[in-house]
C-alpha atoms as a PDB file:
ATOM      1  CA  UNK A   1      -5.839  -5.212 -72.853  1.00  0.00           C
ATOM      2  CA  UNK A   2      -4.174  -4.499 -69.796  1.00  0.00           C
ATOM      3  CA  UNK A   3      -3.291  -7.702 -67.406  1.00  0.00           C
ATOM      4  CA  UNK A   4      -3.158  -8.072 -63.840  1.00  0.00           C
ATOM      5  CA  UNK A   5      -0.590  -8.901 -62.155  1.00  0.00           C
ATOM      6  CA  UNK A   6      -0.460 -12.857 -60.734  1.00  0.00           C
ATOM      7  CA  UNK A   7      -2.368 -13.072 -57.145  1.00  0.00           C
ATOM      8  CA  UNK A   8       0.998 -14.707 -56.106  1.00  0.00           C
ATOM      9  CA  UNK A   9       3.802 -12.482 -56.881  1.00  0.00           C
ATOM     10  CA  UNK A  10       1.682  -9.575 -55.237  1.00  0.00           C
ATOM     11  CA  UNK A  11       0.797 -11.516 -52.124  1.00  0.00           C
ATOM     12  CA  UNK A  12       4.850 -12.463 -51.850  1.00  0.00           C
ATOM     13  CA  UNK A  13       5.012  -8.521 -52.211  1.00  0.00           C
ATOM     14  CA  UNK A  14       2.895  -7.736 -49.210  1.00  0.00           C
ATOM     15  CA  UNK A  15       4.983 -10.352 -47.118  1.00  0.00           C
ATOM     16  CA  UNK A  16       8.290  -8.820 -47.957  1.00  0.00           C
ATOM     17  CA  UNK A  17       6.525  -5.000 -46.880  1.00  0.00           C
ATOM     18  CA  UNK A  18       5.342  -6.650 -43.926  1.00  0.00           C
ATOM     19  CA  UNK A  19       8.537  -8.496 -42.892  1.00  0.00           C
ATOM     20  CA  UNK A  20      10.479  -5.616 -43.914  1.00  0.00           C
ATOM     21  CA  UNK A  21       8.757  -3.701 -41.619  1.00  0.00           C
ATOM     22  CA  UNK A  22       8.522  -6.249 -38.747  1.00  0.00           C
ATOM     23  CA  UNK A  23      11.909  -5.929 -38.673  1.00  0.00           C
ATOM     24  CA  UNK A  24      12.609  -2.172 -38.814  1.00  0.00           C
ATOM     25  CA  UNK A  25      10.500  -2.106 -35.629  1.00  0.00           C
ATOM     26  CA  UNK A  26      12.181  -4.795 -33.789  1.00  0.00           C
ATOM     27  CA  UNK A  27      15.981  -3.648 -34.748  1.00  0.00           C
ATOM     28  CA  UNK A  28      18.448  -4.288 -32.916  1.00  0.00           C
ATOM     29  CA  UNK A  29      17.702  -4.695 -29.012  1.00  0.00           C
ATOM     30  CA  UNK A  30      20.036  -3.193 -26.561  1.00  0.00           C
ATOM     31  CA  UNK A  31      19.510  -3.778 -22.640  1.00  0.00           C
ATOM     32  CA  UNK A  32      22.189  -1.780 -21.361  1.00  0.00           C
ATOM     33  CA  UNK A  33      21.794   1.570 -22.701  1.00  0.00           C
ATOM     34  CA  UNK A  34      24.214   3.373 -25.030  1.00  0.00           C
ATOM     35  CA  UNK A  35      26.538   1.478 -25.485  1.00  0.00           C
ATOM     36  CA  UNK A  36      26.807  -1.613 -27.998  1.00  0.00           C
ATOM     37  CA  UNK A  37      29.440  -3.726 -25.791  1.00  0.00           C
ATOM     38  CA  UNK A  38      27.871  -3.427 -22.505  1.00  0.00           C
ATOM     39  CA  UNK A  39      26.205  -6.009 -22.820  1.00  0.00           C
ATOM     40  CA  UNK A  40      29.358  -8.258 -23.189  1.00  0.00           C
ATOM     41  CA  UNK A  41      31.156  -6.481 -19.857  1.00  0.00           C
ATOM     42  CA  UNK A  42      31.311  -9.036 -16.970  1.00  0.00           C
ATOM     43  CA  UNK A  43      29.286  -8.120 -14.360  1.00  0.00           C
ATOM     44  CA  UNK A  44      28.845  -9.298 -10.300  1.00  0.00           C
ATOM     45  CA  UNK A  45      25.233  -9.818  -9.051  1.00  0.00           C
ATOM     46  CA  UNK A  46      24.243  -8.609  -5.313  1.00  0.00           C
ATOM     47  CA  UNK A  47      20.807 -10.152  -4.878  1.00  0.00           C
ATOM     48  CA  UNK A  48      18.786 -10.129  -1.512  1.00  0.00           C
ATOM     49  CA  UNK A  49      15.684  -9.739   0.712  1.00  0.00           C
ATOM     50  CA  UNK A  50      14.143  -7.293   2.526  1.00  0.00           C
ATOM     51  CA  UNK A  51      12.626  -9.107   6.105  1.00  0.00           C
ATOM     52  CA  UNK A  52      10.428  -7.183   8.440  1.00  0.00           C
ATOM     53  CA  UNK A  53      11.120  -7.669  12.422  1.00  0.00           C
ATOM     54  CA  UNK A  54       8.442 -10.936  12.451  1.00  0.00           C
ATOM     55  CA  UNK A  55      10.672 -12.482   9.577  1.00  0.00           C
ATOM     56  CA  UNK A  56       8.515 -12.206   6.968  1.00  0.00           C
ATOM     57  CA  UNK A  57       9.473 -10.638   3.419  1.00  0.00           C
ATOM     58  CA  UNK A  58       8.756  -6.478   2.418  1.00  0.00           C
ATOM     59  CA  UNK A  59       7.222  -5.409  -0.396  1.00  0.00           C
ATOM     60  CA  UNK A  60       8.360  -2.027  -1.484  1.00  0.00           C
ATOM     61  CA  UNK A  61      10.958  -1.161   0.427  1.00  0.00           C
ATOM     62  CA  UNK A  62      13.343   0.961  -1.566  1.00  0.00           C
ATOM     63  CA  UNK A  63      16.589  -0.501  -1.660  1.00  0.00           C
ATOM     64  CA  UNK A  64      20.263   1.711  -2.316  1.00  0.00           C
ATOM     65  CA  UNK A  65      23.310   0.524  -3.169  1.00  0.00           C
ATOM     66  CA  UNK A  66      26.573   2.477  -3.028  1.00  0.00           C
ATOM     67  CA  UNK A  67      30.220   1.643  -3.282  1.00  0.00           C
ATOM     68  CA  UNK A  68      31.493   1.229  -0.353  1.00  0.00           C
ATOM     69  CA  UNK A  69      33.914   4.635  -0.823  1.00  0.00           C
ATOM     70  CA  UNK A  70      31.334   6.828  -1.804  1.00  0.00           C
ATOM     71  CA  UNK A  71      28.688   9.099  -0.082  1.00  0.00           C
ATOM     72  CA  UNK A  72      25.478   8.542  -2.394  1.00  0.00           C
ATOM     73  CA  UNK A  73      23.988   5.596  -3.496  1.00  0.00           C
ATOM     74  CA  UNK A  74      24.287   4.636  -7.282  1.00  0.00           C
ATOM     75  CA  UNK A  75      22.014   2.286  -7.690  1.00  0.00           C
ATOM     76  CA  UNK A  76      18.265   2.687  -6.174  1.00  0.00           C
ATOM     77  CA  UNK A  77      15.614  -0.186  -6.634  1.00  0.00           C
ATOM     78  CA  UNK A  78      12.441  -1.327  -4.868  1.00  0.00           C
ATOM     79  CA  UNK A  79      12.131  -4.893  -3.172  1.00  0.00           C
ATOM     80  CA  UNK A  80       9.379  -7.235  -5.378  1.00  0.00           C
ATOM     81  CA  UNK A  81       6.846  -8.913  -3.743  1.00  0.00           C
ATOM     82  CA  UNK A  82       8.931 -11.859  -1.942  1.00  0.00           C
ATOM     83  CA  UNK A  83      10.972  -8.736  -0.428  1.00  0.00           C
ATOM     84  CA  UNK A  84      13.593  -9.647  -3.028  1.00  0.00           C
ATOM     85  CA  UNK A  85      15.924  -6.963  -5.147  1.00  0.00           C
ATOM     86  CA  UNK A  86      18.917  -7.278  -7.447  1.00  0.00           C
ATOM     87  CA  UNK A  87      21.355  -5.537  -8.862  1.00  0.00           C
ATOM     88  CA  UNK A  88      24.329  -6.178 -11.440  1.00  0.00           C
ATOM     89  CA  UNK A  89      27.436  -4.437 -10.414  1.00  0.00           C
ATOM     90  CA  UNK A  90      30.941  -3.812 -12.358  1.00  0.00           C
ATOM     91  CA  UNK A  91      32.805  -7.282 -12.056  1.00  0.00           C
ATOM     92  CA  UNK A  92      36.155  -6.911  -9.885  1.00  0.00           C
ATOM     93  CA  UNK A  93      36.907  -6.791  -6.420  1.00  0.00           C
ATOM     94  CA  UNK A  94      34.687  -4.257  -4.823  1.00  0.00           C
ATOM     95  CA  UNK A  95      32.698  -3.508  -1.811  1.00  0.00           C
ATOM     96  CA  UNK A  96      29.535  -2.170  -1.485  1.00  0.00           C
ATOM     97  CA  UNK A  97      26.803  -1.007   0.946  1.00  0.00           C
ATOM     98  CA  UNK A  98      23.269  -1.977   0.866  1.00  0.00           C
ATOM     99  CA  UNK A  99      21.039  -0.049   2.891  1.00  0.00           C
ATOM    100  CA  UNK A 100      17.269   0.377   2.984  1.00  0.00           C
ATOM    101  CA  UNK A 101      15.024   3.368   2.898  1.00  0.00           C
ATOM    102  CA  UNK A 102      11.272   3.022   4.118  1.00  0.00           C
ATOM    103  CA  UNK A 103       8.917   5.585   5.470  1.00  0.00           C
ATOM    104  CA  UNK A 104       6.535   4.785   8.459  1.00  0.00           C
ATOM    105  CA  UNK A 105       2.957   4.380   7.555  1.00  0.00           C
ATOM    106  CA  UNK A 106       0.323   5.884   9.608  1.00  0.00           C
ATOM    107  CA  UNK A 107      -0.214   4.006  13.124  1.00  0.00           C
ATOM    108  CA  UNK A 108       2.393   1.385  11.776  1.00  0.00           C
ATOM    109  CA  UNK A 109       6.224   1.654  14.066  1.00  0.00           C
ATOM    110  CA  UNK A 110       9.241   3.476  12.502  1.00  0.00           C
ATOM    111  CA  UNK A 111      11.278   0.822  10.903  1.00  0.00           C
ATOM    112  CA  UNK A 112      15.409   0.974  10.535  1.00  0.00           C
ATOM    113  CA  UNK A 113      18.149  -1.363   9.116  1.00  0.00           C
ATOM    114  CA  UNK A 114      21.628  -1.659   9.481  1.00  0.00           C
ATOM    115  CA  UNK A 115      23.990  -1.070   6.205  1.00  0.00           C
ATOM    116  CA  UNK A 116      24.883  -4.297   4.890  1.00  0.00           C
ATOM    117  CA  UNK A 117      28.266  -4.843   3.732  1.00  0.00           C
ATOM    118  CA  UNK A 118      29.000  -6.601   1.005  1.00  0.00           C
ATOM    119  CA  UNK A 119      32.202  -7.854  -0.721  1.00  0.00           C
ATOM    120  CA  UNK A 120      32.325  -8.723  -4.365  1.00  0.00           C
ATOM    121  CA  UNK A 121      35.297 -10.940  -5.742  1.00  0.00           C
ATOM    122  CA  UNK A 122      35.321 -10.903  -9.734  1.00  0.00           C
ATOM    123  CA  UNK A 123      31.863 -11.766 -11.374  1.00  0.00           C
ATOM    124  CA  UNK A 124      30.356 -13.788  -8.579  1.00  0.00           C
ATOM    125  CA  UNK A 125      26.756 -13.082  -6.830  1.00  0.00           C
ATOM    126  CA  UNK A 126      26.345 -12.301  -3.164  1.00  0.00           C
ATOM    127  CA  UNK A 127      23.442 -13.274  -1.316  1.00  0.00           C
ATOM    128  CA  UNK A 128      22.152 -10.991   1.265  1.00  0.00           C
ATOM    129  CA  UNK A 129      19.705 -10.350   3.891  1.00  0.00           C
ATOM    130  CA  UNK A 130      18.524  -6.851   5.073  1.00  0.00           C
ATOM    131  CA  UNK A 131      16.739  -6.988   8.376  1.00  0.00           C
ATOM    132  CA  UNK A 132      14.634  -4.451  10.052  1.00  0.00           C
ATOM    133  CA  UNK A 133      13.857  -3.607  13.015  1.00  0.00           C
ATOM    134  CA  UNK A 134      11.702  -1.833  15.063  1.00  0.00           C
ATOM    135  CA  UNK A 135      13.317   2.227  15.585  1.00  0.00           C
ATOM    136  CA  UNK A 136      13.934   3.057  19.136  1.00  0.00           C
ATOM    137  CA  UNK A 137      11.267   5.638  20.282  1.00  0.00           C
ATOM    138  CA  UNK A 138      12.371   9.124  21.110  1.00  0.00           C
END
């Protein structure tokens, strides 16, 4: 007579497949692309708002970031919905410009910023505010 086998030992089965599997999915979670270490490199935070001409915080506004020596922007983001952005940036002593991209919408003004320059000093995090203004009319 054949026996079955003990509810137990195949319910303890099913856990282990289950866990076993739980944690092939999961694996091991990298933020920072490639590379295993990144997420151990120091890093410098440049965090800021977007404010329309009235003062009051943008939504959307696409937001680029370049070092200060170069012609394109590296990073590109969009501002959340308190007008605020962030970026991490290589630790170090480094400058960097912020600048702001935004196209007009229909019957609204033409709005502009000035670059915003920012200095970074090892791993710190720089605080700042992008303003725009109303374009000049041509």
């Amino acid at each position: 007579m054949k026996r079955n086998k003990p509810f137990s030992s195949i319910f303890g089965a099913v856990c282990l497949a289950m866990a076993m599997c739980l944690a092939a999915l999961i694996g091991p979670q990298q933020t920072w692309g490639d590379d295993p270490t990144s997420h151990l490199k120091p890093y410098a935070l440049i965090f800021g708002t977007v404010w329309d001409p009235v003062g009051a915080p943008m939504y959307g506004v696409k937001v680029k970031i370049r070092p200060a020596d170069a012609k394109k922007a590296k990073w590109e983001l969009y501002s959340d919905h308190r007008g605020e952005f962030a970026q991490r940036v290589p630790a170090g002593s480094h400058d960097y410009i912020v600048s702001t991209e935004i196209k007009p919408q229909k019957g609204q003004p033409r709005l502009e910023a000035a670059e915003v320059r920012v200095h970074i000093e090892n791993d710190e995090r720089q605080d700042v505010g992008v303003h725009l203004k109303k374009a000049a009319a041509h």
